[in-house]
Protein backbone atom coordinates (compact mmCIF):
# COMPACT_ATOMS: atom_id res chain seq x y z
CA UNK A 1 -58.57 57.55 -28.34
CA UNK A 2 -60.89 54.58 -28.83
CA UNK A 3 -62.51 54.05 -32.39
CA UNK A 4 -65.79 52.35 -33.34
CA UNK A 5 -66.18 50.39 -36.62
CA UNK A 6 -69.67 48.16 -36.95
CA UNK A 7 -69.46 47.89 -32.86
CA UNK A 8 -66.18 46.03 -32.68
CA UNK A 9 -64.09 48.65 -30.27
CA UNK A 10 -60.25 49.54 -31.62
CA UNK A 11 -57.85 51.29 -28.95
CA UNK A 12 -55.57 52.64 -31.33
CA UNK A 13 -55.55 53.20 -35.63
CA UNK A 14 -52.94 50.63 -35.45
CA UNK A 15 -55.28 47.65 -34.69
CA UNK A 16 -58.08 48.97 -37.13
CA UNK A 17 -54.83 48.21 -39.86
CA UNK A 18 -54.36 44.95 -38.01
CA UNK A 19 -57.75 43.83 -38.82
CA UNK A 20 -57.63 45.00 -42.22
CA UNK A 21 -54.47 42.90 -42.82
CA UNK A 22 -56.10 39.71 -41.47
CA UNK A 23 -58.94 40.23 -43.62
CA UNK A 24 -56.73 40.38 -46.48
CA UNK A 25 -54.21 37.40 -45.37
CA UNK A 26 -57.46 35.00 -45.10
CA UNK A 27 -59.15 36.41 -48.16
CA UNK A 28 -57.64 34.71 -51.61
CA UNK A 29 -57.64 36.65 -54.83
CA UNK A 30 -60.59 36.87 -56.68
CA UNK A 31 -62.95 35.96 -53.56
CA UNK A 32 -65.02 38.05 -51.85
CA UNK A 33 -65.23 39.61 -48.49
CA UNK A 34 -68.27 37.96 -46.63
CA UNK A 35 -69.98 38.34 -43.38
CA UNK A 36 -68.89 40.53 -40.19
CA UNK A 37 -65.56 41.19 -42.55
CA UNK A 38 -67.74 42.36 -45.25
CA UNK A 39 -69.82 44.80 -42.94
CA UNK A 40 -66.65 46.00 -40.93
CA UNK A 41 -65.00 46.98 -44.38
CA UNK A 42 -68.19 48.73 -45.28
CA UNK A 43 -68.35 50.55 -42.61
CA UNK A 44 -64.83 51.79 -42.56
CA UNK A 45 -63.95 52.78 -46.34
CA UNK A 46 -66.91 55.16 -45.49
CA UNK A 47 -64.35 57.50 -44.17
CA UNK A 48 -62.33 57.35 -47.21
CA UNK A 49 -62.48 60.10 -49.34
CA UNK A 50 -62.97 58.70 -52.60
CA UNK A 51 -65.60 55.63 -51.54
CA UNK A 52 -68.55 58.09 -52.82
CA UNK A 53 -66.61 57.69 -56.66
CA UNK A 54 -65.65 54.05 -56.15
CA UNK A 55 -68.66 53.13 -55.09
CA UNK A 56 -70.81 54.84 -57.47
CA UNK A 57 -73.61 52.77 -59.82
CA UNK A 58 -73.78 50.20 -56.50
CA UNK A 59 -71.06 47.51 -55.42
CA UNK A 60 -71.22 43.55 -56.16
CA UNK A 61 -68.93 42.80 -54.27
CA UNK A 62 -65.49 43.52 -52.04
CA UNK A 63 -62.50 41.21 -52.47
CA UNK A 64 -58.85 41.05 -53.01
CA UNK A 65 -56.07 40.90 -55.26
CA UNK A 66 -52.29 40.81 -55.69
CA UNK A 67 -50.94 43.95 -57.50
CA UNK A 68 -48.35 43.93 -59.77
CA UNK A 69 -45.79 44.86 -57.32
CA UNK A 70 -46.41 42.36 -55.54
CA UNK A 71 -48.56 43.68 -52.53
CA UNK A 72 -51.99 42.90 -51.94
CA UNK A 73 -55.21 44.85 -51.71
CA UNK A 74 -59.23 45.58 -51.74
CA UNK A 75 -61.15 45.54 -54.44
CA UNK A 76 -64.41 47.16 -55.22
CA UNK A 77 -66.22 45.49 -58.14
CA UNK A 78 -69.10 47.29 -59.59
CA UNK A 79 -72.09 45.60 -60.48
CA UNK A 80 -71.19 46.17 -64.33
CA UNK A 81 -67.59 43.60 -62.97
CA UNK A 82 -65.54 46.64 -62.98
CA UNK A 83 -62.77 46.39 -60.41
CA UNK A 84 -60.77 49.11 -58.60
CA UNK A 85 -58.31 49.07 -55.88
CA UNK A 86 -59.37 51.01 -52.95
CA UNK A 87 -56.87 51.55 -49.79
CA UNK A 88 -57.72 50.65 -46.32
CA UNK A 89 -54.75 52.10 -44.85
CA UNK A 90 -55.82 55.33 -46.60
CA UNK A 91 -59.32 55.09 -44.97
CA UNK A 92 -58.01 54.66 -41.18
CA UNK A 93 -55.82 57.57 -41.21
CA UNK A 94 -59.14 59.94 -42.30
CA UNK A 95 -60.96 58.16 -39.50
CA UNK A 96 -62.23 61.13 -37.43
CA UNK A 97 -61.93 60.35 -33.38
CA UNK A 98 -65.38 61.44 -32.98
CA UNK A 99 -65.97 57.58 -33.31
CA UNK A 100 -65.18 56.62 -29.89
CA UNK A 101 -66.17 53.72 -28.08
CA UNK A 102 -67.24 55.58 -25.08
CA UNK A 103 -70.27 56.50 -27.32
CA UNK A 104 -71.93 53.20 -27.53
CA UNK A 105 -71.50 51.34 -24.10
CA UNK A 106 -71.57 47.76 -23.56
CA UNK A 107 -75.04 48.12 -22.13
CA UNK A 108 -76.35 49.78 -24.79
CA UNK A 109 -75.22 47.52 -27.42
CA UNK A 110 -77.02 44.89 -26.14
CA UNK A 111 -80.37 46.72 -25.48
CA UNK A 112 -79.80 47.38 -29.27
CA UNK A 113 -79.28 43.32 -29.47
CA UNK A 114 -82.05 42.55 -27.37
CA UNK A 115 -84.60 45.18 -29.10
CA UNK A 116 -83.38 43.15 -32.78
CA UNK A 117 -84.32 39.46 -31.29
CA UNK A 118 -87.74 41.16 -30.16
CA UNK A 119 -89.23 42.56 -33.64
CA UNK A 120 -87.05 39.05 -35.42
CA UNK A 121 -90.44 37.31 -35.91
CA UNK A 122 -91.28 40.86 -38.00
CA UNK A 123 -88.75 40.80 -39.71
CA UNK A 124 -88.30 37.35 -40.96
CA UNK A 125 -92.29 37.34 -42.19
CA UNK A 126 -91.94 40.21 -43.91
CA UNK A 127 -88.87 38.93 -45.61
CA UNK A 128 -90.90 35.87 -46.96
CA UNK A 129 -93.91 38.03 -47.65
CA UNK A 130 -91.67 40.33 -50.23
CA UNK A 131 -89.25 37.98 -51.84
CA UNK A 132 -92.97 36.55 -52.86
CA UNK A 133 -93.55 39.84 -55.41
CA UNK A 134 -89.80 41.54 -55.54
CA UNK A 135 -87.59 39.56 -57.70
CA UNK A 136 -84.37 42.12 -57.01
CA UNK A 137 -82.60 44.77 -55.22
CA UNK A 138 -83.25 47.97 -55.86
CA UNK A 139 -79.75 48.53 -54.34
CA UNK A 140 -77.09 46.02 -56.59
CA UNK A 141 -79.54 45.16 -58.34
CA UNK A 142 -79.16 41.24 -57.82
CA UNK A 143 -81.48 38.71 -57.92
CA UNK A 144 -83.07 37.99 -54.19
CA UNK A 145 -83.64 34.86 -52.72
CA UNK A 146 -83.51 33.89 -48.65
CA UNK A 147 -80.17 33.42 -48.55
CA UNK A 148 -79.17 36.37 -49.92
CA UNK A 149 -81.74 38.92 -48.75
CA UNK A 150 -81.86 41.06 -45.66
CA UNK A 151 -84.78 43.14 -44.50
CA UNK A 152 -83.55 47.47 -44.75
CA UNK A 153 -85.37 49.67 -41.88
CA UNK A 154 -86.22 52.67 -44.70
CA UNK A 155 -84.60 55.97 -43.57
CA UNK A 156 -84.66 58.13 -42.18
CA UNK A 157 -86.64 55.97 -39.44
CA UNK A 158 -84.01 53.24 -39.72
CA UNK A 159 -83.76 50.57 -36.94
CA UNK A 160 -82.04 52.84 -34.23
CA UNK A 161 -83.44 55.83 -35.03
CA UNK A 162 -86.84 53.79 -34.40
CA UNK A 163 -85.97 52.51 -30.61
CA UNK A 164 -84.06 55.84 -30.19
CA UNK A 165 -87.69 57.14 -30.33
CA UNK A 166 -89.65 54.08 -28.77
CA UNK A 167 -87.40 54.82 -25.63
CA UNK A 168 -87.61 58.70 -25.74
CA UNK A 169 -91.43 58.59 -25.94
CA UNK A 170 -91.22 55.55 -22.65
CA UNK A 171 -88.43 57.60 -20.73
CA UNK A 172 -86.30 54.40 -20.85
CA UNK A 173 -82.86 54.42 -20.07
CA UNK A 174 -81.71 51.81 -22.01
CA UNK A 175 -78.62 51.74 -19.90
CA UNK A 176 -81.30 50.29 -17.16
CA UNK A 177 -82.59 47.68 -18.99
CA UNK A 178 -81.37 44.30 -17.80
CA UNK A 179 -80.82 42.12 -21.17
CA UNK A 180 -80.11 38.28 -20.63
CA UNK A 181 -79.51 35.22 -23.59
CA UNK A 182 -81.24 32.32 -25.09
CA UNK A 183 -78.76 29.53 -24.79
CA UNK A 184 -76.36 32.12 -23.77
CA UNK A 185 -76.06 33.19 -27.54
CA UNK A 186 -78.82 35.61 -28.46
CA UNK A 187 -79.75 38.84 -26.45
CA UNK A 188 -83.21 38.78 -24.90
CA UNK A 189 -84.97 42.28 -23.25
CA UNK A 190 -85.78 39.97 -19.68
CA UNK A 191 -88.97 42.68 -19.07
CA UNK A 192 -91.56 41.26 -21.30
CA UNK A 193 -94.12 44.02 -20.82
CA UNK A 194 -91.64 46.19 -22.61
CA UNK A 195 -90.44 43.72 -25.20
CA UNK A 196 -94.10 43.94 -26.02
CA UNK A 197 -94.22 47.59 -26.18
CA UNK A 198 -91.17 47.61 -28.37
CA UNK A 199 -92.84 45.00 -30.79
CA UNK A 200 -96.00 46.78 -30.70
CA UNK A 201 -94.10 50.28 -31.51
CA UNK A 202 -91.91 48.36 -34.08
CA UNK A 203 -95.19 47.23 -35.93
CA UNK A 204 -96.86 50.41 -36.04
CA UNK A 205 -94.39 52.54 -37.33
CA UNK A 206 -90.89 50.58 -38.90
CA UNK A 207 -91.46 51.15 -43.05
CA UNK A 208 -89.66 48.08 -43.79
CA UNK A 209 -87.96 47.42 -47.69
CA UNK A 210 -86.48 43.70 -49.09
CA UNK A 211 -83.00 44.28 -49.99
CA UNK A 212 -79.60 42.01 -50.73
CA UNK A 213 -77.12 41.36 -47.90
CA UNK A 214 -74.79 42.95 -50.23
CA UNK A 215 -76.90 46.29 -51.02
CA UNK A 216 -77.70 46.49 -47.13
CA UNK A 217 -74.14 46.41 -45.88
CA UNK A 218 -74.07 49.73 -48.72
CA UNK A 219 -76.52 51.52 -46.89
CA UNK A 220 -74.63 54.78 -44.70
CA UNK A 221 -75.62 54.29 -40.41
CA UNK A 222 -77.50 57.14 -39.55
CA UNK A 223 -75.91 58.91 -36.42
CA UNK A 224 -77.72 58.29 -33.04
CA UNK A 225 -77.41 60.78 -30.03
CA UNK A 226 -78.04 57.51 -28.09
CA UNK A 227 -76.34 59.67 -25.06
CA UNK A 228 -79.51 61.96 -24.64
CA UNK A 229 -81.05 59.15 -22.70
CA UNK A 230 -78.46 58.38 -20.56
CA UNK A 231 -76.72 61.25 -19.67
């Protein structure tokens, strides 16, 4: 049974621990988890049963450390620098095989990709228009600045549930949708008539909200029946 963790596909629980040892390997005590790391780890100590209590009063930060036995492990610190271990092998063995990889398709990923690049000129102006009157996250509470800040889609209409219903009220199979690259990095939606629907639809109705990289990677993924449209 495939598993799905911050769309990076795992055939068995053994790899999702595979990953979570390289992490660790690579990541020195005392530093934090950054990046793609950072938002995979997020999004898979969600299924541990005690991340609700760990996590509680917001998180600076995720990083390692070296027990006193000797092993190594993950680190939650709170925003008050409180630290606490938290297990990763103890999260993949509650994670439930609803999360299957058959769920998201490659196609649909990069629709998703393609639909982000095509509201990106949205998003970065109102990230410079609110980091001109908020000073900090209502999340972590840390100071904001552009290199810190990411823009939060405010739920419940968060950014898929938004072109979940841009494509339900269009009848668009997003399966259908042929999505190409700029520079053969970032995914473009080739129809431009409906790129401009989807910016138009984005502008209309996205509530948008200024948060830290840090307090956005904190923020649960709302579930999707992306399959409705294709199936």
């Amino acid at each position: 049974m495939p598993y799905l963790i911050n769309d990076e596909i795992f055939a068995t629980k053994t790899l999702v621990t595979e990953r979570c040892r390289q992490i660790l390997k690579r990541t020195p005590d005392g530093c934090s988890v950054d990046g793609v790391d950072a938002e995979f780890l997020f999004c898979l100590f969600l299924h541990h049963d005690e991340w609700a209590e760990k996590s509680s009063g917001g998180v600076s930060e995720l990083s390692a450390q070296t027990t006193i036995h000797g092993t190594r492990c993950f680190v939650v610190r709170s925003q008050s620098g409180a630290e606490i271990d938290i297990s990763f092998s103890h999260a993949v063995r509650l994670m439930p095989n609803s999360r299957s990889a058959s769920l998201v398709p490659q196609k649909l990923r990069d629709f998703r990709n393609g639909a982000r690049t095509a509201v990106q000129d949205q998003i970065r102006d109102f990230r410079d228009q609110a980091l001109v009157t908020t000073s900090s996250c209502s999340i972590t509470g840390e100071n904001l600045s552009r290199s810190n800040s990411a823009v939060d889609h405010v739920a419940p209409d968060t950014f898929d549930q938004l072109l979940f219903k841009f494509c339900h009220q269009y009848l668009i199979n997003p399966l259908n949708v042929r999505v190409g690259s700029l520079n053969g990095v970032v995914a473009v939606i080739e129809d431009e008539r409906l790129s401009f629907q989807w910016q138009e639809f984005h502008r209309q109705h996205a509530r948008l909200r200024i948060v830290s990289r840090m307090g956005n990677l904190q923020l649960s993924k709302a579930v999707v029946p992306w399959s409705q449209l294709y199936e």
